[in-house]
N, C-alpha and C. Protein backbone atom coordinates (compact mmCIF):
# COMPACT_ATOMS: atom_id res chain seq x y z
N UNK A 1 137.97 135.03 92.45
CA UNK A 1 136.57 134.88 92.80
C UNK A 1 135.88 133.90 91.87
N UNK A 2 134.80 133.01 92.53
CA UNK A 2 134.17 132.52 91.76
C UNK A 2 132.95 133.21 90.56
N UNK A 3 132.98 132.23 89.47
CA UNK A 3 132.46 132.95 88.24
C UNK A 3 130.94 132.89 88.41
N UNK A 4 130.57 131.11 89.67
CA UNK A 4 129.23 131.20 89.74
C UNK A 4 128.88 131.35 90.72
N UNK A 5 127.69 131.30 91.36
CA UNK A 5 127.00 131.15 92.70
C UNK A 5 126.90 129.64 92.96
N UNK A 6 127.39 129.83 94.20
CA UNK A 6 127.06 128.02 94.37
C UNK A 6 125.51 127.88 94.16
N UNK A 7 125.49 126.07 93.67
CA UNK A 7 123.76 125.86 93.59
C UNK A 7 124.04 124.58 94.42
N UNK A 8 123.36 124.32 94.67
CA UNK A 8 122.78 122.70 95.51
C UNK A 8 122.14 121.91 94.34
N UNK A 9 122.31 120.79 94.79
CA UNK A 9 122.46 119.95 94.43
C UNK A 9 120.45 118.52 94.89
N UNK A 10 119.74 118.72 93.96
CA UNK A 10 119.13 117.85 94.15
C UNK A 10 118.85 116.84 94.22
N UNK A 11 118.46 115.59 95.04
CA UNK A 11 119.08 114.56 95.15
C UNK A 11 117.45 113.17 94.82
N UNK A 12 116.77 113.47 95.28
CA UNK A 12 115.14 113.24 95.18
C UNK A 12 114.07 114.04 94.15
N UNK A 13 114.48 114.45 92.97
CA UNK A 13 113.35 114.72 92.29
C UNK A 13 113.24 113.67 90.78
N UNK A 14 113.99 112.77 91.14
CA UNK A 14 113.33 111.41 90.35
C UNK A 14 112.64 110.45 91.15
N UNK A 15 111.97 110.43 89.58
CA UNK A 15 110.82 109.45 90.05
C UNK A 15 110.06 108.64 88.88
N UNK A 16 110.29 106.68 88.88
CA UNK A 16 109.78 106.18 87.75
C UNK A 16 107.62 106.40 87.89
N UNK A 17 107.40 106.01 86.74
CA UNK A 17 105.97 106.41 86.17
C UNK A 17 105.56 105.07 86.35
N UNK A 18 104.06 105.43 87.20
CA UNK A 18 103.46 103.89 87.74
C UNK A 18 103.02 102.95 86.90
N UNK A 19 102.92 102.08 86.86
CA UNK A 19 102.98 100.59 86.06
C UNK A 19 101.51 100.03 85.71
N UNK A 20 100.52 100.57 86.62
CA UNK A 20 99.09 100.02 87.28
C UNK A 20 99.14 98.67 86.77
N UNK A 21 100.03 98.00 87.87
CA UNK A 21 99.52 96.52 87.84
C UNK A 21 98.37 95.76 88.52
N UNK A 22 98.01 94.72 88.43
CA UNK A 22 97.15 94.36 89.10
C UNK A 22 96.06 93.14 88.51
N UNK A 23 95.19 93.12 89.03
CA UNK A 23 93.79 92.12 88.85
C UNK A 23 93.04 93.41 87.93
N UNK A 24 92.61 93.20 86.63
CA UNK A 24 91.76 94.22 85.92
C UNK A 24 90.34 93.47 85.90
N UNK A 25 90.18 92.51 85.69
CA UNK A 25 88.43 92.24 85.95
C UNK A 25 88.57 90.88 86.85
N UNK A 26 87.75 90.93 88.03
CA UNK A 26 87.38 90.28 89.21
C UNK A 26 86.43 88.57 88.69
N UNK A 27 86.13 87.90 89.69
CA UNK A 27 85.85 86.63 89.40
C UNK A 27 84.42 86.81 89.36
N UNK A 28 83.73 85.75 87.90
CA UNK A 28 82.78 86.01 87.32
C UNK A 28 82.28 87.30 86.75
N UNK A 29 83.23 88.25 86.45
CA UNK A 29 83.08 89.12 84.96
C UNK A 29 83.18 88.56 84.12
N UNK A 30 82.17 89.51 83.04
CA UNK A 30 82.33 89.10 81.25
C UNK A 30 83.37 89.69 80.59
N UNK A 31 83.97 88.96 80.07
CA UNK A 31 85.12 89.81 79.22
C UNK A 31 84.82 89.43 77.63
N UNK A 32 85.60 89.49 76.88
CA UNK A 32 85.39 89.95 75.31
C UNK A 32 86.62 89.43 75.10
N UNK A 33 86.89 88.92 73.75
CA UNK A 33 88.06 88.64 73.00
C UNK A 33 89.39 89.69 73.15
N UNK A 34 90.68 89.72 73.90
CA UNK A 34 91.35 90.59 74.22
C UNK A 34 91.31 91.37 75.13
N UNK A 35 90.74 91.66 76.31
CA UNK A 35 90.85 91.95 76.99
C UNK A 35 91.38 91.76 78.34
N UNK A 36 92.30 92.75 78.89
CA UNK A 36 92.96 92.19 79.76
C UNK A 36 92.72 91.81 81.34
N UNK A 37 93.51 90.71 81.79
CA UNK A 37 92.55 90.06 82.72
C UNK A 37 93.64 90.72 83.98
N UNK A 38 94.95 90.21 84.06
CA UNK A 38 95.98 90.25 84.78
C UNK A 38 97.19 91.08 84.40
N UNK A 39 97.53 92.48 84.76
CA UNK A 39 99.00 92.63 84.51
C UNK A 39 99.76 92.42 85.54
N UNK A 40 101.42 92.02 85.34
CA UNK A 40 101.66 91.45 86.39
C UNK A 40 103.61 91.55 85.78
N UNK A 41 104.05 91.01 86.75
CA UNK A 41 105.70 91.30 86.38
C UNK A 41 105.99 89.85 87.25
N UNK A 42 106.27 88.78 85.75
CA UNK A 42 106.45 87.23 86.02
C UNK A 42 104.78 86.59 86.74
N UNK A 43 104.87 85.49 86.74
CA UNK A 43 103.86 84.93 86.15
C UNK A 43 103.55 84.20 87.61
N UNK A 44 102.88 85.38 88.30
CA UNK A 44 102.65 85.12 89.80
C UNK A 44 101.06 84.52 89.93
N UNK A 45 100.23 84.67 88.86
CA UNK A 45 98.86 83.73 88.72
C UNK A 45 99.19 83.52 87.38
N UNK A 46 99.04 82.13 86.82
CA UNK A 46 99.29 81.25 85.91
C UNK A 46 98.05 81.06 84.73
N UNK A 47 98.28 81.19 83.87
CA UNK A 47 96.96 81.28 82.85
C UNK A 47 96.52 79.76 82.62
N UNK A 48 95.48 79.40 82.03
CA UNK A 48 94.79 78.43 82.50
C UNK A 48 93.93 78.26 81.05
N UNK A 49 92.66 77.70 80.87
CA UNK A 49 91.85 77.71 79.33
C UNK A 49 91.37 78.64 79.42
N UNK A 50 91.30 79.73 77.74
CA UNK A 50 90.83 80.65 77.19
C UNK A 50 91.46 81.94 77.56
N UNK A 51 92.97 81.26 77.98
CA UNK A 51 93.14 83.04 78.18
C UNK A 51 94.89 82.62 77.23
N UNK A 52 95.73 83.31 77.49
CA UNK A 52 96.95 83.80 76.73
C UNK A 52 97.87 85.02 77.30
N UNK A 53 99.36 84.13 77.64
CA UNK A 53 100.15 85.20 78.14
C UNK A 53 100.83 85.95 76.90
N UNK A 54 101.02 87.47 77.29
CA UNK A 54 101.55 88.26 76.34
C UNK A 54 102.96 88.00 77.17
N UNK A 55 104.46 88.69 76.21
CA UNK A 55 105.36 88.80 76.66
C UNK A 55 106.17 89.77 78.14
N UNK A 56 104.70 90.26 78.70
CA UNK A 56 105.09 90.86 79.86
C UNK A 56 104.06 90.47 80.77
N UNK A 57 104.07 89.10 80.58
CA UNK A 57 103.30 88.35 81.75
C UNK A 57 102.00 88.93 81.85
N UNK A 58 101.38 89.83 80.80
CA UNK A 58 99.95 89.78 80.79
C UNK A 58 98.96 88.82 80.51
N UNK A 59 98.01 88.51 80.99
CA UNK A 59 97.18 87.81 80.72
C UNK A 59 96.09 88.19 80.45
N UNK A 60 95.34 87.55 79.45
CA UNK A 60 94.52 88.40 78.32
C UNK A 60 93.72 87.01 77.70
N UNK A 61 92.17 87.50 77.35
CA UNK A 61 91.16 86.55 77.54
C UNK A 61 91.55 86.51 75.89
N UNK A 62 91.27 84.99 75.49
CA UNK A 62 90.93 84.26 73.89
C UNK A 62 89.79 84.09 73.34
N UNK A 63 88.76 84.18 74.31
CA UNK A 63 87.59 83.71 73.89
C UNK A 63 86.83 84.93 75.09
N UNK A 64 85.23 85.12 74.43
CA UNK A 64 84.05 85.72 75.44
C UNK A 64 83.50 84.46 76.33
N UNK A 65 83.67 85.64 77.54
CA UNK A 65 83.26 84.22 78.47
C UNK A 65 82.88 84.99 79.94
N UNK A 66 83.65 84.36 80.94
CA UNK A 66 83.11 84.59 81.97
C UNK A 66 84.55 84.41 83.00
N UNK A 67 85.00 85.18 83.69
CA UNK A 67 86.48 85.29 84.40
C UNK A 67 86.17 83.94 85.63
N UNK A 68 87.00 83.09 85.80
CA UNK A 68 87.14 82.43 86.94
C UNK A 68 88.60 81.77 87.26
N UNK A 69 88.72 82.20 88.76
CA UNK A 69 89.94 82.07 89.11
C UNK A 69 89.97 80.64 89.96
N UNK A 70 90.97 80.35 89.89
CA UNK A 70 91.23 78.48 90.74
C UNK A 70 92.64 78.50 91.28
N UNK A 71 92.68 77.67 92.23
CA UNK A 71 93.89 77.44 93.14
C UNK A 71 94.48 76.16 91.69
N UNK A 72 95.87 76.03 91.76
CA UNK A 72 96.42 74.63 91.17
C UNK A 72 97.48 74.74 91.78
N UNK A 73 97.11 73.01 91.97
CA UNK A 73 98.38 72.23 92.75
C UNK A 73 99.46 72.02 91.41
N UNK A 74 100.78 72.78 91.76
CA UNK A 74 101.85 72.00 90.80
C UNK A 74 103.17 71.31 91.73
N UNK A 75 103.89 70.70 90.66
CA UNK A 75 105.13 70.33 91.30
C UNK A 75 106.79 71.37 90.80
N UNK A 76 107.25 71.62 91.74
CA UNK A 76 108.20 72.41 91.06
C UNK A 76 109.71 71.35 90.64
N UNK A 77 110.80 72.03 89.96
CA UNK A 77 111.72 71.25 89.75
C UNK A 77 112.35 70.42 90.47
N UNK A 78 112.27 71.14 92.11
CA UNK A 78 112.98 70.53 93.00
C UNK A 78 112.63 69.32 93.44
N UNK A 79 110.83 68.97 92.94
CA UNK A 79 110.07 68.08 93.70
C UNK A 79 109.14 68.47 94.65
N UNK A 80 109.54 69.61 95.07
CA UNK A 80 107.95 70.64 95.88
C UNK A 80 106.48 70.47 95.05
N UNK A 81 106.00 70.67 96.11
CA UNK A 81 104.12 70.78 95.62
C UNK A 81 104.11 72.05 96.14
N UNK A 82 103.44 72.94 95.16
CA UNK A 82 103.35 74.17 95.43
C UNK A 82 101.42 74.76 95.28
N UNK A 83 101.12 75.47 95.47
CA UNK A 83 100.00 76.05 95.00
C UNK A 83 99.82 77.34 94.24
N UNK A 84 99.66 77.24 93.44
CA UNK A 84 99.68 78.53 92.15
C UNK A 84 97.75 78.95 92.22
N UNK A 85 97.94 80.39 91.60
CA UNK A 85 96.62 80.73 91.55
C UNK A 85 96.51 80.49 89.88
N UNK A 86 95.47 80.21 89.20
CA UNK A 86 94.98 80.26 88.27
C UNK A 86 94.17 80.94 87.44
N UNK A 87 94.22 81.48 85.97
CA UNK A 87 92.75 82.26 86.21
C UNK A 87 92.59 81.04 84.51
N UNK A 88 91.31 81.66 84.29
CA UNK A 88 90.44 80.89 82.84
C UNK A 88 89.41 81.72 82.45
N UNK A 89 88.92 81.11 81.40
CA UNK A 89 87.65 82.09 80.99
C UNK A 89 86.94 81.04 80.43
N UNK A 90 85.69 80.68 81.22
CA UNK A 90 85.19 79.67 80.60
C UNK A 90 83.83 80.59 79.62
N UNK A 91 83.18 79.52 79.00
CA UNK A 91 82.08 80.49 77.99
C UNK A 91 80.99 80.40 78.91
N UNK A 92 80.50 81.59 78.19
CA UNK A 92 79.10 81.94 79.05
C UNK A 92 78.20 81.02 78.85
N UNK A 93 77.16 81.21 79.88
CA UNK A 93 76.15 80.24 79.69
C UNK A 93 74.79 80.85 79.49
N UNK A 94 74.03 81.18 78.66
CA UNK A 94 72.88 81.82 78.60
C UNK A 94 71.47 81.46 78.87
């Protein structure tokens, strides 16, 4: 005879812990020295003046200013023209 009771076997009770990526402050917010603008996984909007990528493709303001986002035309290796989104932080204007 067996010593145990059969058990079953669960197959779905993992589960990774959410990331909250995203856009954190919208176009024409004020931001502050360090604060983050973009989290993101690879560098799907491209940083631009006054801001700074961290090593997980965050993007994060250098200066107090004012959030604005822009289309840019680049060229890729192959010779493509592509369009990238941009963001910046230009300074406020009082």
């Amino acid at each position: 005879m067996a010593k145990k009771k059969a058990a079953g076997t669960a197959k779905n009770l993992r589960d990774s812990q959410p990331k909250y990526l995203g856009v954190k402050r919208a176009d024409g917010q004020m931001v502050r020295t360090g604060e983050i603008i973009v989290r993101q996984r690879g560098t799907k909007i491209e940083p631009g003046k006054g801001v700074k990528v961290a090593k997980d493709h965050t993007i994060f303001a250098m200066t107090d200013g004012v959030v604005s986002f822009r289309n840019k035309r680049k060229i890729t290796f192959t010779g493509q023209r592509v369009s990238k989104k941009a963001v910046d932080v230009l300074p406020a204007t009082a």
